[in-house]
PDB file of N, CA and C in Angstrom:
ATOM      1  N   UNK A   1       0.823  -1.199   0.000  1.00  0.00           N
ATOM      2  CA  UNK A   1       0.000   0.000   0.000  1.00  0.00           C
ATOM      3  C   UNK A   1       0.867   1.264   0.000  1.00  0.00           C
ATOM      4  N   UNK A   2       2.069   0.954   0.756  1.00  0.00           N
ATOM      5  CA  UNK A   2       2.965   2.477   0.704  1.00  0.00           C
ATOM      6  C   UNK A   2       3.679   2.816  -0.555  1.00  0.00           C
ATOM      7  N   UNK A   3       3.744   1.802  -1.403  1.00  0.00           N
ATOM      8  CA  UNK A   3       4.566   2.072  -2.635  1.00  0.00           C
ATOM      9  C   UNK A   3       3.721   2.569  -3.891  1.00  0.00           C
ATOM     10  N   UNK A   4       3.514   2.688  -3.848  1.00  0.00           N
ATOM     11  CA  UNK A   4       2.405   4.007  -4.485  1.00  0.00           C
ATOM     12  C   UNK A   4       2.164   5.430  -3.698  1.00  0.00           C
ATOM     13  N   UNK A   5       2.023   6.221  -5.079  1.00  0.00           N
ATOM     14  CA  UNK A   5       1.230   7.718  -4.504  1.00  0.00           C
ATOM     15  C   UNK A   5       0.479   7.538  -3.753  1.00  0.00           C
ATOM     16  N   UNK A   6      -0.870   6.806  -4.253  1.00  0.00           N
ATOM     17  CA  UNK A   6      -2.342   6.624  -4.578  1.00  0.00           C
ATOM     18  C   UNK A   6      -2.677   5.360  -3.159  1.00  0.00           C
ATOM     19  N   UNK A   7      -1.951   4.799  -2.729  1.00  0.00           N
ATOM     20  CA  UNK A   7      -1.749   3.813  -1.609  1.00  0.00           C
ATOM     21  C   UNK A   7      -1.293   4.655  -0.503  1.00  0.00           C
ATOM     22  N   UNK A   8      -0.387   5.579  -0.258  1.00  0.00           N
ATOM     23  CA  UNK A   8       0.228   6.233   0.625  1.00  0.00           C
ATOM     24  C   UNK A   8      -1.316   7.436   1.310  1.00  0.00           C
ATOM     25  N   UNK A   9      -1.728   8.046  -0.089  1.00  0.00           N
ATOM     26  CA  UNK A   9      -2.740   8.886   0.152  1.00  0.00           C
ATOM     27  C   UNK A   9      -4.054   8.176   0.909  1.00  0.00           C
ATOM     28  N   UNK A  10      -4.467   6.842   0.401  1.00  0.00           N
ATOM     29  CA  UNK A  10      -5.760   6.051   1.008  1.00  0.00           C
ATOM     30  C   UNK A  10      -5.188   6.103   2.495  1.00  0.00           C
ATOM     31  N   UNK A  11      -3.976   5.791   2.823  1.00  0.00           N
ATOM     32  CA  UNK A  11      -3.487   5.622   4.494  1.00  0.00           C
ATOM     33  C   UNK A  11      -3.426   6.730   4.903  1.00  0.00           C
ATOM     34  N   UNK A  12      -3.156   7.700   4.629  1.00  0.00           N
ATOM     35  CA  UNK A  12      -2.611   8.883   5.424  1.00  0.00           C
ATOM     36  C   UNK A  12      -4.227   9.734   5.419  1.00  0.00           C
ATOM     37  N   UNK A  13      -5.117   9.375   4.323  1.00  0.00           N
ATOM     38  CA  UNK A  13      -6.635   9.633   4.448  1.00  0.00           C
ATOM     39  C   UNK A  13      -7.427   8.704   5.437  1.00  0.00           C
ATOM     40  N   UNK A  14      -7.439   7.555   6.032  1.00  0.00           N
ATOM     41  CA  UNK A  14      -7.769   6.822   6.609  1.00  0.00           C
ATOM     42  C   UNK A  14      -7.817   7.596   8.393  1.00  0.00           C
ATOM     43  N   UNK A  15      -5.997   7.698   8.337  1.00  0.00           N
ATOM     44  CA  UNK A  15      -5.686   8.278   9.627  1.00  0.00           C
ATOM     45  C   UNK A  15      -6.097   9.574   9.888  1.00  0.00           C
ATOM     46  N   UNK A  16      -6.198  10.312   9.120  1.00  0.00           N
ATOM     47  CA  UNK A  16      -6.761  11.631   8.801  1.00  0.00           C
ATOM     48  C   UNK A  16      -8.359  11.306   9.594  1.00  0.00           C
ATOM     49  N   UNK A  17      -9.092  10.913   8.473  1.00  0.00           N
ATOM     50  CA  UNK A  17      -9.824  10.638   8.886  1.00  0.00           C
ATOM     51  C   UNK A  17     -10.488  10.188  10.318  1.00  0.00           C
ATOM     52  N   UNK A  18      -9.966   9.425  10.949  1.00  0.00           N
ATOM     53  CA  UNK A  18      -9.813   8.856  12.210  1.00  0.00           C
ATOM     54  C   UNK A  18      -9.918   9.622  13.533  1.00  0.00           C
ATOM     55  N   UNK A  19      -8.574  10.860  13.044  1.00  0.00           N
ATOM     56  CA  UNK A  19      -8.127  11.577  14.103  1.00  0.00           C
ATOM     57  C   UNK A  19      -9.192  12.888  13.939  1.00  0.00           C
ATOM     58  N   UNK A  20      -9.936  13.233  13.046  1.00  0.00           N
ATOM     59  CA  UNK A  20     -10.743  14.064  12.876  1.00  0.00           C
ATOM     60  C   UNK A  20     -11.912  13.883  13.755  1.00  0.00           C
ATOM     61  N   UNK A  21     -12.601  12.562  14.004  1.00  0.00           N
ATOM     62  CA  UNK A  21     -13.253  12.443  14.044  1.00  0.00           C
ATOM     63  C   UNK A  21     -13.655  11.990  15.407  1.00  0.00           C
ATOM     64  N   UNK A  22     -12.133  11.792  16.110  1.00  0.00           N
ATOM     65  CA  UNK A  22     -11.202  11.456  17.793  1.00  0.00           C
ATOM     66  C   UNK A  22     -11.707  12.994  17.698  1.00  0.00           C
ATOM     67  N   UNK A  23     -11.467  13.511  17.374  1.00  0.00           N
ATOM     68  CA  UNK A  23     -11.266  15.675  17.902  1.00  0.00           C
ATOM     69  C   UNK A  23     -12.655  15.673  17.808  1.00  0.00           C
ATOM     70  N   UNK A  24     -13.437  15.355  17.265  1.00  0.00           N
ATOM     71  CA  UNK A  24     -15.024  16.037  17.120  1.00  0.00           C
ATOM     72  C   UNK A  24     -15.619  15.451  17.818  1.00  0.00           C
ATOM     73  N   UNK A  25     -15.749  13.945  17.831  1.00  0.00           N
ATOM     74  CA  UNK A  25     -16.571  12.995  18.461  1.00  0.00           C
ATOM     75  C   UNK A  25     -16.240  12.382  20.324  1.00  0.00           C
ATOM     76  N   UNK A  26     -14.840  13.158  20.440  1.00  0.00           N
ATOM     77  CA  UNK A  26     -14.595  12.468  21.607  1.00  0.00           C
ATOM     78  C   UNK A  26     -14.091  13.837  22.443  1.00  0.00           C
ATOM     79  N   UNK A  27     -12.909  14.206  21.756  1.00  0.00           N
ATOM     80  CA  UNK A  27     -12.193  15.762  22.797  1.00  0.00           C
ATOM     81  C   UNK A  27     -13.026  17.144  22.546  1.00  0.00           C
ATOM     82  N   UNK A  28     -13.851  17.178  21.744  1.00  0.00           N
ATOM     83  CA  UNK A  28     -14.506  18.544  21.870  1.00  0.00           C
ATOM     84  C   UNK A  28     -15.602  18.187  22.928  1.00  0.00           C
ATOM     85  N   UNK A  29     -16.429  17.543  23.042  1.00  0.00           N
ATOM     86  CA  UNK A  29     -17.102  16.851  24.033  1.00  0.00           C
ATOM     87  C   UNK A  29     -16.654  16.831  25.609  1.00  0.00           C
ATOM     88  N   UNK A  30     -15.636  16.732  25.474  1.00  0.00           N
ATOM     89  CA  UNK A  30     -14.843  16.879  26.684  1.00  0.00           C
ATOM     90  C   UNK A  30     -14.028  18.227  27.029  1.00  0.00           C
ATOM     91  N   UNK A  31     -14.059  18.936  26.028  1.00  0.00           N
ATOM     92  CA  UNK A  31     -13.897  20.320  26.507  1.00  0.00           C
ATOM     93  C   UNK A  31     -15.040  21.082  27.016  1.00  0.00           C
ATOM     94  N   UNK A  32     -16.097  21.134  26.259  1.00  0.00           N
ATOM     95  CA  UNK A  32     -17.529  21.726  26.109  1.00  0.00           C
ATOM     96  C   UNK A  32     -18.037  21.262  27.001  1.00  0.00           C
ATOM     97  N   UNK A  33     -18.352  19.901  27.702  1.00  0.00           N
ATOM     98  CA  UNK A  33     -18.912  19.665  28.297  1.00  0.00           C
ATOM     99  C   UNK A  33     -18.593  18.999  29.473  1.00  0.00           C
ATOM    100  N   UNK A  34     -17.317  18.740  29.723  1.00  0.00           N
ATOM    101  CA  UNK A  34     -16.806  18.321  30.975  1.00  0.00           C
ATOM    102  C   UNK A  34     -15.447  19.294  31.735  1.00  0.00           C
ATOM    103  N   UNK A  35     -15.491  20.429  30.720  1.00  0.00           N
ATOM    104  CA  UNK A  35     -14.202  21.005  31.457  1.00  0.00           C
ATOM    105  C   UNK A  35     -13.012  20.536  31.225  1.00  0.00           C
ATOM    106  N   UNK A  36     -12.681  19.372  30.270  1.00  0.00           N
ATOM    107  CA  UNK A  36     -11.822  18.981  30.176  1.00  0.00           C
ATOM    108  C   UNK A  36     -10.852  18.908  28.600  1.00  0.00           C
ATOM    109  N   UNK A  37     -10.183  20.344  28.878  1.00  0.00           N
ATOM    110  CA  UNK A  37      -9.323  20.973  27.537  1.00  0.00           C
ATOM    111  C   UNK A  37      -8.387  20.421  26.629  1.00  0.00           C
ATOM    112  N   UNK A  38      -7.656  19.262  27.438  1.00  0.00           N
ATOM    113  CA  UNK A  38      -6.135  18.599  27.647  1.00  0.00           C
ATOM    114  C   UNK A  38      -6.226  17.730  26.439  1.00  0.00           C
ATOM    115  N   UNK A  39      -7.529  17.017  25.975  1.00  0.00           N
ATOM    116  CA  UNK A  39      -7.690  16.302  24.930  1.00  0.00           C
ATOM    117  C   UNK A  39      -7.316  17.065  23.711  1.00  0.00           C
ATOM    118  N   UNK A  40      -8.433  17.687  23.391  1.00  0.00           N
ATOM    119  CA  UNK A  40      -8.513  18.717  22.241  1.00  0.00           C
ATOM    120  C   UNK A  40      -6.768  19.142  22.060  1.00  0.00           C
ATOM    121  N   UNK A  41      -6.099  19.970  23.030  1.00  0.00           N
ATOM    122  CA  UNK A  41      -4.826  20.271  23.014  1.00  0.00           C
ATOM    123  C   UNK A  41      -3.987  19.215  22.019  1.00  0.00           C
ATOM    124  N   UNK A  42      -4.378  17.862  22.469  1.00  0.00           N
ATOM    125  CA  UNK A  42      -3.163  16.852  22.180  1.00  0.00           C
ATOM    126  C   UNK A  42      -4.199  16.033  20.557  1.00  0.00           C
ATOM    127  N   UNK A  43      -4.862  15.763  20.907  1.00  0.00           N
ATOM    128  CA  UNK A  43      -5.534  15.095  19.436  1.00  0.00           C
ATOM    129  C   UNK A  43      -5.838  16.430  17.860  1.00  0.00           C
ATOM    130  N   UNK A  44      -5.798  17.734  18.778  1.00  0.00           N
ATOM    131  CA  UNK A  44      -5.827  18.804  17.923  1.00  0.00           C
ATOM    132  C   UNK A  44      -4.610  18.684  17.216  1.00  0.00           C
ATOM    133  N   UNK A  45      -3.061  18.969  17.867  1.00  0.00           N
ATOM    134  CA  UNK A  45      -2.067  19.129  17.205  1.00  0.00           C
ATOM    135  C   UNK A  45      -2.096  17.468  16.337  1.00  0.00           C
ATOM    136  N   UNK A  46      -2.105  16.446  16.837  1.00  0.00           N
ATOM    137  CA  UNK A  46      -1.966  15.108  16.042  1.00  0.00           C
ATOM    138  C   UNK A  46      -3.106  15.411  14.894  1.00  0.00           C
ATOM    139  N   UNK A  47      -3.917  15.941  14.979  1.00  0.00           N
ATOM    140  CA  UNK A  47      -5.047  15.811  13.653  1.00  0.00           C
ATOM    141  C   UNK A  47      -4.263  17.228  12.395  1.00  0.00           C
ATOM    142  N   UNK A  48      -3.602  18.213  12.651  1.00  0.00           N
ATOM    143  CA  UNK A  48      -3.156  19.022  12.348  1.00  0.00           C
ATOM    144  C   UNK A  48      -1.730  18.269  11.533  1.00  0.00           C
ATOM    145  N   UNK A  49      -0.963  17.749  12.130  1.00  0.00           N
ATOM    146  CA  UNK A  49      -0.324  16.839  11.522  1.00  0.00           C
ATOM    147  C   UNK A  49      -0.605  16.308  10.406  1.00  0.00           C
ATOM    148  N   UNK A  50      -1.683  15.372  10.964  1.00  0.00           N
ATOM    149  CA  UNK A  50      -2.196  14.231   9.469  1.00  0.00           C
ATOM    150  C   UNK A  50      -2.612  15.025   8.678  1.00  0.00           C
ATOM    151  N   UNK A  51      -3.307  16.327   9.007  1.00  0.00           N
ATOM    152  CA  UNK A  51      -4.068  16.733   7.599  1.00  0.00           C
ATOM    153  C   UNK A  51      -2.642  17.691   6.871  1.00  0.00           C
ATOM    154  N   UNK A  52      -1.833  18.047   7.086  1.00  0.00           N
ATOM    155  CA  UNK A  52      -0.821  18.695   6.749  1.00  0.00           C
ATOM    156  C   UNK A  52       0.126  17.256   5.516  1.00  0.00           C
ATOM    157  N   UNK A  53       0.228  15.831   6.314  1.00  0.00           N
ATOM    158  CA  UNK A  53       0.469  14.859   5.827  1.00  0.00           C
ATOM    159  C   UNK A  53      -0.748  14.749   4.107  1.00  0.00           C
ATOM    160  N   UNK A  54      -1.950  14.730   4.607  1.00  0.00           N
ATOM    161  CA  UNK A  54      -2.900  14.424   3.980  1.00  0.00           C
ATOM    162  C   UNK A  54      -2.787  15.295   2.991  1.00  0.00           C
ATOM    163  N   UNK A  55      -2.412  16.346   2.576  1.00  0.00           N
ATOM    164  CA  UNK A  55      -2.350  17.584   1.852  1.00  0.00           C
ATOM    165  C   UNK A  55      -1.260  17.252   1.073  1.00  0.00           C
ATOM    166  N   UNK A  56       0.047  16.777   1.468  1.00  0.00           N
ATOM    167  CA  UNK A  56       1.045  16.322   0.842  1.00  0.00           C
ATOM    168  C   UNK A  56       0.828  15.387   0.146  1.00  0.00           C
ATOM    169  N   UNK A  57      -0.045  14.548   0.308  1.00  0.00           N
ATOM    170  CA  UNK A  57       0.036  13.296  -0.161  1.00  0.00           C
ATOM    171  C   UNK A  57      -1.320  13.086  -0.849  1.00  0.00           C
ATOM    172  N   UNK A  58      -2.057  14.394  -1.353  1.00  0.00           N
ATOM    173  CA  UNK A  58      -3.076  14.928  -2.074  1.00  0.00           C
ATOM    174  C   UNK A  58      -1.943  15.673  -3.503  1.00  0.00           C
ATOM    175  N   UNK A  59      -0.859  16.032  -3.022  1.00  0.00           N
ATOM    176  CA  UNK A  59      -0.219  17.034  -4.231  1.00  0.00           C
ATOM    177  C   UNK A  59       0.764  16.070  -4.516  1.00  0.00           C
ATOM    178  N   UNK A  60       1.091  14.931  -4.437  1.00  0.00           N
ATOM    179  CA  UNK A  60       1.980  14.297  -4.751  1.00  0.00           C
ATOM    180  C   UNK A  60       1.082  13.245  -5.583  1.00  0.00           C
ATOM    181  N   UNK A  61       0.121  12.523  -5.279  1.00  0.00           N
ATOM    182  CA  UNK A  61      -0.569  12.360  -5.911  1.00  0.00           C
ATOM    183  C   UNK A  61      -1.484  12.549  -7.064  1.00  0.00           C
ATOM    184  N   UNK A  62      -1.256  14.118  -7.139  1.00  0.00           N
ATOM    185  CA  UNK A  62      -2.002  15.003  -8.431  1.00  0.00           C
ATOM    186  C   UNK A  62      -1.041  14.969  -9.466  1.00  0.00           C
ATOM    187  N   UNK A  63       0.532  15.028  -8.986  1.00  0.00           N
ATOM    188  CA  UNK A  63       1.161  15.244  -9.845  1.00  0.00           C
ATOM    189  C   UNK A  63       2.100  13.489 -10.519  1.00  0.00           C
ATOM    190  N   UNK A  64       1.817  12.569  -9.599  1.00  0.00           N
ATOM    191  CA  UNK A  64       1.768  11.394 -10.512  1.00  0.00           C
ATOM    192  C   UNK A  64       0.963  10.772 -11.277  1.00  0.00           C
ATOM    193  N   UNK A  65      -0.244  11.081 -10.789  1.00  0.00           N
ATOM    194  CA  UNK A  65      -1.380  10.767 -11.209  1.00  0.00           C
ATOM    195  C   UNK A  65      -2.181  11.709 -12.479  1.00  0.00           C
ATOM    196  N   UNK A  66      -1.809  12.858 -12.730  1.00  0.00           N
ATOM    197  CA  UNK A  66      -2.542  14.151 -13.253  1.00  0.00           C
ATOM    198  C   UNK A  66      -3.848  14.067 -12.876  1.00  0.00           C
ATOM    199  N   UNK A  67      -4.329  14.593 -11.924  1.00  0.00           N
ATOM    200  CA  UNK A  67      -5.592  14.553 -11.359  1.00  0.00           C
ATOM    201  C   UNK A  67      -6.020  15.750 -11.969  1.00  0.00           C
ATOM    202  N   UNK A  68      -6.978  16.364 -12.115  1.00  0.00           N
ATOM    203  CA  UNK A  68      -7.904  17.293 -13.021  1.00  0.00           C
ATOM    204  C   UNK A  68      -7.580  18.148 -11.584  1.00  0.00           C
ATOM    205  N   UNK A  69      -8.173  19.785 -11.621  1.00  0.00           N
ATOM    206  CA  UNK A  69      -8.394  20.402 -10.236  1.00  0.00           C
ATOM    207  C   UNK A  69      -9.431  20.046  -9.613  1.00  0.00           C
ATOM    208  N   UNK A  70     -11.035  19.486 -10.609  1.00  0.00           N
ATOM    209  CA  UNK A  70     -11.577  19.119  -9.646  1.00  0.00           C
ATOM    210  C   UNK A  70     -11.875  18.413  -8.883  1.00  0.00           C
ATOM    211  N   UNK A  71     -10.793  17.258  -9.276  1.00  0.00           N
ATOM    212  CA  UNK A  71     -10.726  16.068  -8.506  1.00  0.00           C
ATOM    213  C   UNK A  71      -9.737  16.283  -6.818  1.00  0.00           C
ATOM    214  N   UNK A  72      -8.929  17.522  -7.014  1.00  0.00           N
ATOM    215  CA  UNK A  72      -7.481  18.112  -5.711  1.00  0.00           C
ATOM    216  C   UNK A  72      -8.527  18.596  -5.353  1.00  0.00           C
ATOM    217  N   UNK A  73      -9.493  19.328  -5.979  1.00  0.00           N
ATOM    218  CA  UNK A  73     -10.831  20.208  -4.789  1.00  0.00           C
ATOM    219  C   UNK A  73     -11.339  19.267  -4.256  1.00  0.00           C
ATOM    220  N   UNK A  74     -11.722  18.100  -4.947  1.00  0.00           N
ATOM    221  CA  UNK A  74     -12.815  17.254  -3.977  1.00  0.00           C
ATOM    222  C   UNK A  74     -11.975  16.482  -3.275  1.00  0.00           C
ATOM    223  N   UNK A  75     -10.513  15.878  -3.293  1.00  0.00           N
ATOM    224  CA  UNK A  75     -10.092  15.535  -2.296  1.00  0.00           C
ATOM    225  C   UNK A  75      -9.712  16.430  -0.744  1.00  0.00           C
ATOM    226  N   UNK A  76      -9.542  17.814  -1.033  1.00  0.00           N
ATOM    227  CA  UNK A  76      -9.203  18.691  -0.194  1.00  0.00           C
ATOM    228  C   UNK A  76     -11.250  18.719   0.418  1.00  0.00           C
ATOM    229  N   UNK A  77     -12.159  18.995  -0.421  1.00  0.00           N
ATOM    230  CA  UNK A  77     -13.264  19.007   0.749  1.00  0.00           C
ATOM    231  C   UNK A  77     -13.172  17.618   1.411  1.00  0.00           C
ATOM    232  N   UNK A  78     -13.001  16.404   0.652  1.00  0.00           N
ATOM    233  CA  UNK A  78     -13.284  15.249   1.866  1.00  0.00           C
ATOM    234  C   UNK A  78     -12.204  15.625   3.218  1.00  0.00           C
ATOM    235  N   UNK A  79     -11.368  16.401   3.132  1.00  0.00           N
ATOM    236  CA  UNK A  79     -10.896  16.107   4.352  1.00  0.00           C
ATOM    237  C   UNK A  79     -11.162  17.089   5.384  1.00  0.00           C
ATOM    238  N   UNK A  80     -12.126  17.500   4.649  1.00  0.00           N
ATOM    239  CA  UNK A  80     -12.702  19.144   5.525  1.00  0.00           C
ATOM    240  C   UNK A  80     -14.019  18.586   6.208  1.00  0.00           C
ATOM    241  N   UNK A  81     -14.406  17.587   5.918  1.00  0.00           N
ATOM    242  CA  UNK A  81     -15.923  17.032   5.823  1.00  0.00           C
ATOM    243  C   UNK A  81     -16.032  15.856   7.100  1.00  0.00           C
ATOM    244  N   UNK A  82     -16.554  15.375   7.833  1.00  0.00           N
ATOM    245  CA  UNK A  82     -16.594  14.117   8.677  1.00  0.00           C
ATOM    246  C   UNK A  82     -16.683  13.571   7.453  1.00  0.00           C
ATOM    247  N   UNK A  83     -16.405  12.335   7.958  1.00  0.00           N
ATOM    248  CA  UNK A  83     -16.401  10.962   7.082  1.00  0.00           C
ATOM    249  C   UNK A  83     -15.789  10.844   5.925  1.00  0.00           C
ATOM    250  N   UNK A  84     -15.534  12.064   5.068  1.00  0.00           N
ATOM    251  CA  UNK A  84     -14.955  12.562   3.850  1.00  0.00           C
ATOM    252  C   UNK A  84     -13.750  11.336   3.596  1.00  0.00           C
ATOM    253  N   UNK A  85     -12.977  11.479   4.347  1.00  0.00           N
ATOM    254  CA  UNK A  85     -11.712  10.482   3.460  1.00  0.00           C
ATOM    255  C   UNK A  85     -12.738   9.386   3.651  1.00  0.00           C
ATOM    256  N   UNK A  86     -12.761   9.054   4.476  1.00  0.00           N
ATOM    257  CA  UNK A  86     -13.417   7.621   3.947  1.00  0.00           C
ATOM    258  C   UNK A  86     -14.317   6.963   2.779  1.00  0.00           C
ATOM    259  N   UNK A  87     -15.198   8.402   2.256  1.00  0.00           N
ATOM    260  CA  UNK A  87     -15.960   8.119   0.784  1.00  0.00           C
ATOM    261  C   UNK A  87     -14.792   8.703  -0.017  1.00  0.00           C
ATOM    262  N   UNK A  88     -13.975   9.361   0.140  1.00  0.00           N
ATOM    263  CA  UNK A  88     -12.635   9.481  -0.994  1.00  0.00           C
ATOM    264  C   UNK A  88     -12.185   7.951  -0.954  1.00  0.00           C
ATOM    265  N   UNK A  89     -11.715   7.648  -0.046  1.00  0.00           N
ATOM    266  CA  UNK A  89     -11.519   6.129   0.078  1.00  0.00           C
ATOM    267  C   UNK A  89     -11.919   5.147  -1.013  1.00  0.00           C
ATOM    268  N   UNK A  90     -13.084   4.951  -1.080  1.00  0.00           N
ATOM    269  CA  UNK A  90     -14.042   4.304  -1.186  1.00  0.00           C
ATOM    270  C   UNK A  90     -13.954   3.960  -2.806  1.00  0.00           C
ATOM    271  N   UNK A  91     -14.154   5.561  -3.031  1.00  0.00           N
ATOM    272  CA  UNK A  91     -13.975   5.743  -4.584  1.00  0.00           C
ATOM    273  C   UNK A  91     -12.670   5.529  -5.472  1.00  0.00           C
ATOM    274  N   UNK A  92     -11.889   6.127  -4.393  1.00  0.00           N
ATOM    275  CA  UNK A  92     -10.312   5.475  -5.165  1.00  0.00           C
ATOM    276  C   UNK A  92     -10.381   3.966  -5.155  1.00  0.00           C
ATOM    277  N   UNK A  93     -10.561   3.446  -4.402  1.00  0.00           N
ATOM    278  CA  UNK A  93     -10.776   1.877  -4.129  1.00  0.00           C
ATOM    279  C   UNK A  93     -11.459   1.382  -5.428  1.00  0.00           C
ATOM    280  N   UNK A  94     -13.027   1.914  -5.751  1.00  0.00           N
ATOM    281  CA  UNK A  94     -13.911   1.454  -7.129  1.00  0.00           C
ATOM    282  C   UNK A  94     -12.289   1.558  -8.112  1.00  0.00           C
ATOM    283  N   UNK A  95     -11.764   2.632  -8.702  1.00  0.00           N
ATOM    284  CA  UNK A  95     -10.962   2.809  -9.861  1.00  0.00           C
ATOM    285  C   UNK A  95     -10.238   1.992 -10.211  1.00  0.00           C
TER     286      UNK A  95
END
């Protein structure tokens, strides 16, 4: 899976994914509603990471692949989106 563009991007979208969804579904919850900040702090910077990863490995991918722009736009909204990499996923997977 890592030896490819297009393999590297499904993983690093996966984790992306994941950690997005650790920050929304679990540490904002726990800031907002329990007082408890320390999460968000630490799963924030790790999700900031991957999507910085995820971005790289969106433009490295465009340019082995020649992806059209509107295909770099719609990978850049899935990762703006809950669940998003995972139906990017999905679809790279069909191809």
């Amino acid at each position: 899976m890592l030896k490819t563009s297009l393999g590297r991007l499904r993983l690093i979208g996966y984790i992306e994914g994941i950690s997005f969804l650790l920050l929304l579904g679990f540490a904002m919850p726990l800031k907002y509603i329990a007082g408890f900040p320390e999460p968000v702090k630490v799963l924030g910077w790790l999700h900031g990471i991957f999507f910085v990863l995820y971005l790289l490995a969106v433009i490295q991918t465009t340019i082995a692949h020649r992806w059209s722009i509107l295909r770099v736009l719609g990978a850049f909204l899935a990762s703006i989106i809950p669940f998003g990499p995972f139906i990017l996923d999905a679809r790279l997977r069909r191809e």
